[in-house]
Protein backbone atom coordinates (compact mmCIF):
# COMPACT_ATOMS: atom_id res chain seq x y z
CA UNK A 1 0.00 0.00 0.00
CA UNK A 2 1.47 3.55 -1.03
CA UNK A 3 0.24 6.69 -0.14
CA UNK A 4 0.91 9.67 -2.25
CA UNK A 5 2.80 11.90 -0.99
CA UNK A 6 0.31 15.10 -1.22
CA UNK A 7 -1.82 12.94 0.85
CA UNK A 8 0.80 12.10 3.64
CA UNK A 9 0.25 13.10 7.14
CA UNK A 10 -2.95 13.01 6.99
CA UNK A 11 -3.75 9.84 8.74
CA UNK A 12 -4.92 8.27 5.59
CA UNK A 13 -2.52 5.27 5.72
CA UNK A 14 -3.08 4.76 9.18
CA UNK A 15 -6.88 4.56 8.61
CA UNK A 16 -6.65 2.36 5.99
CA UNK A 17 -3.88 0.41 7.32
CA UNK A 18 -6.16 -0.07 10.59
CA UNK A 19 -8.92 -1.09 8.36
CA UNK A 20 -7.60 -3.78 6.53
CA UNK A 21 -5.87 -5.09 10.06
CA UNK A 22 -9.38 -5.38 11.02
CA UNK A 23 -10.34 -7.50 8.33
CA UNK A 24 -7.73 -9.46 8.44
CA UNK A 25 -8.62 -10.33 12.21
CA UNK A 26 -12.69 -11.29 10.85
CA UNK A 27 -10.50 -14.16 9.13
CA UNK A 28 -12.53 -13.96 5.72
CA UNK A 29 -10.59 -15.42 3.87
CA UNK A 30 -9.64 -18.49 6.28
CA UNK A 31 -8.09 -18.83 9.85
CA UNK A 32 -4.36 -16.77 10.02
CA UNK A 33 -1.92 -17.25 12.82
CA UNK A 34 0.48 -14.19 11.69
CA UNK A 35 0.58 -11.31 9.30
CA UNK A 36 4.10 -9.98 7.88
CA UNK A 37 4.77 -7.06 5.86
CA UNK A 38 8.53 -5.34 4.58
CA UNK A 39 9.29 -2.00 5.27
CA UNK A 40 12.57 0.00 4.15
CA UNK A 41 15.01 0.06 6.65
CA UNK A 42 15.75 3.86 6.80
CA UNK A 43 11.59 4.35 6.85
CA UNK A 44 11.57 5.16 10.99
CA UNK A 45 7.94 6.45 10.20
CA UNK A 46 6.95 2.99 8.77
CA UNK A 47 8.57 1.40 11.50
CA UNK A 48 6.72 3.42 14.17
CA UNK A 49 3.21 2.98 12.76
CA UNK A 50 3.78 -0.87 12.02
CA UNK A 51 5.05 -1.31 15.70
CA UNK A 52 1.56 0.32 16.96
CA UNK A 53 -0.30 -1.59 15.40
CA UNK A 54 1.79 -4.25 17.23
CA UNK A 55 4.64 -5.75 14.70
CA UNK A 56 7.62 -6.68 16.03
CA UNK A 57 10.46 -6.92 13.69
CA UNK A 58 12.13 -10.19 13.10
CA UNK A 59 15.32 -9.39 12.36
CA UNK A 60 15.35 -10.66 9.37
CA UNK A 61 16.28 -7.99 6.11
CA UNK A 62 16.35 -8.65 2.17
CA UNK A 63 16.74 -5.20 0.08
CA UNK A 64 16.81 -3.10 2.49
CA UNK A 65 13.56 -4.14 4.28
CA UNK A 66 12.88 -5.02 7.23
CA UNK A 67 10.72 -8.18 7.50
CA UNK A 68 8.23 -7.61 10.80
CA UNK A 69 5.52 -9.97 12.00
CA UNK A 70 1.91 -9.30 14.18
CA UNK A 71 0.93 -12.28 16.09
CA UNK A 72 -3.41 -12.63 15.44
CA UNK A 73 -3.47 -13.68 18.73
CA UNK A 74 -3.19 -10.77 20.44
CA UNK A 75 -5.77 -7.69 20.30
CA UNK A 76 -4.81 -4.80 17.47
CA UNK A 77 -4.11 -1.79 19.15
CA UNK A 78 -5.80 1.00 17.61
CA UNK A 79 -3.86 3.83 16.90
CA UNK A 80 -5.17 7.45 17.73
């Protein structure tokens, strides 16, 4: 998911990245233990939002991005 960047910092992404979280939790599309996502290694803004929404990185890095995982077992946090 991009946003533009006339639209950035505008709590778009975070809406829509909370939304989709969300449905991911309803499990519509069958039971999932995990979600994992990449994010650029030098994006500390990426980093921050991802880790509210309660990813933890792994570690693990290919490009240049960061590989972090969110547990479905716990509650999302909702960021405000």
């Amino acid at each position: 998911m991009m946003i533009d960047k006339r639209y950035q910092g505008k709590g778009y992404g975070q809406l829509a990245f909370e939304k989709m979280l969300m449905d991911i939790e309803k499990m519509p599309y069958g039971e999932a233990k995990y979600v994992t996502l990449f994010y650029h290694t030098s994006n500390a803004k990426a980093k921050t939002l991802y880790a509210s929404f309660g990813f933890e990185d792994t570690g693990i890095i290919q490009d240049h991005s960061m590989l972090a995982i969110k547990h479905l077992d716990k509650q999302i946090t909702l960021a405000h």
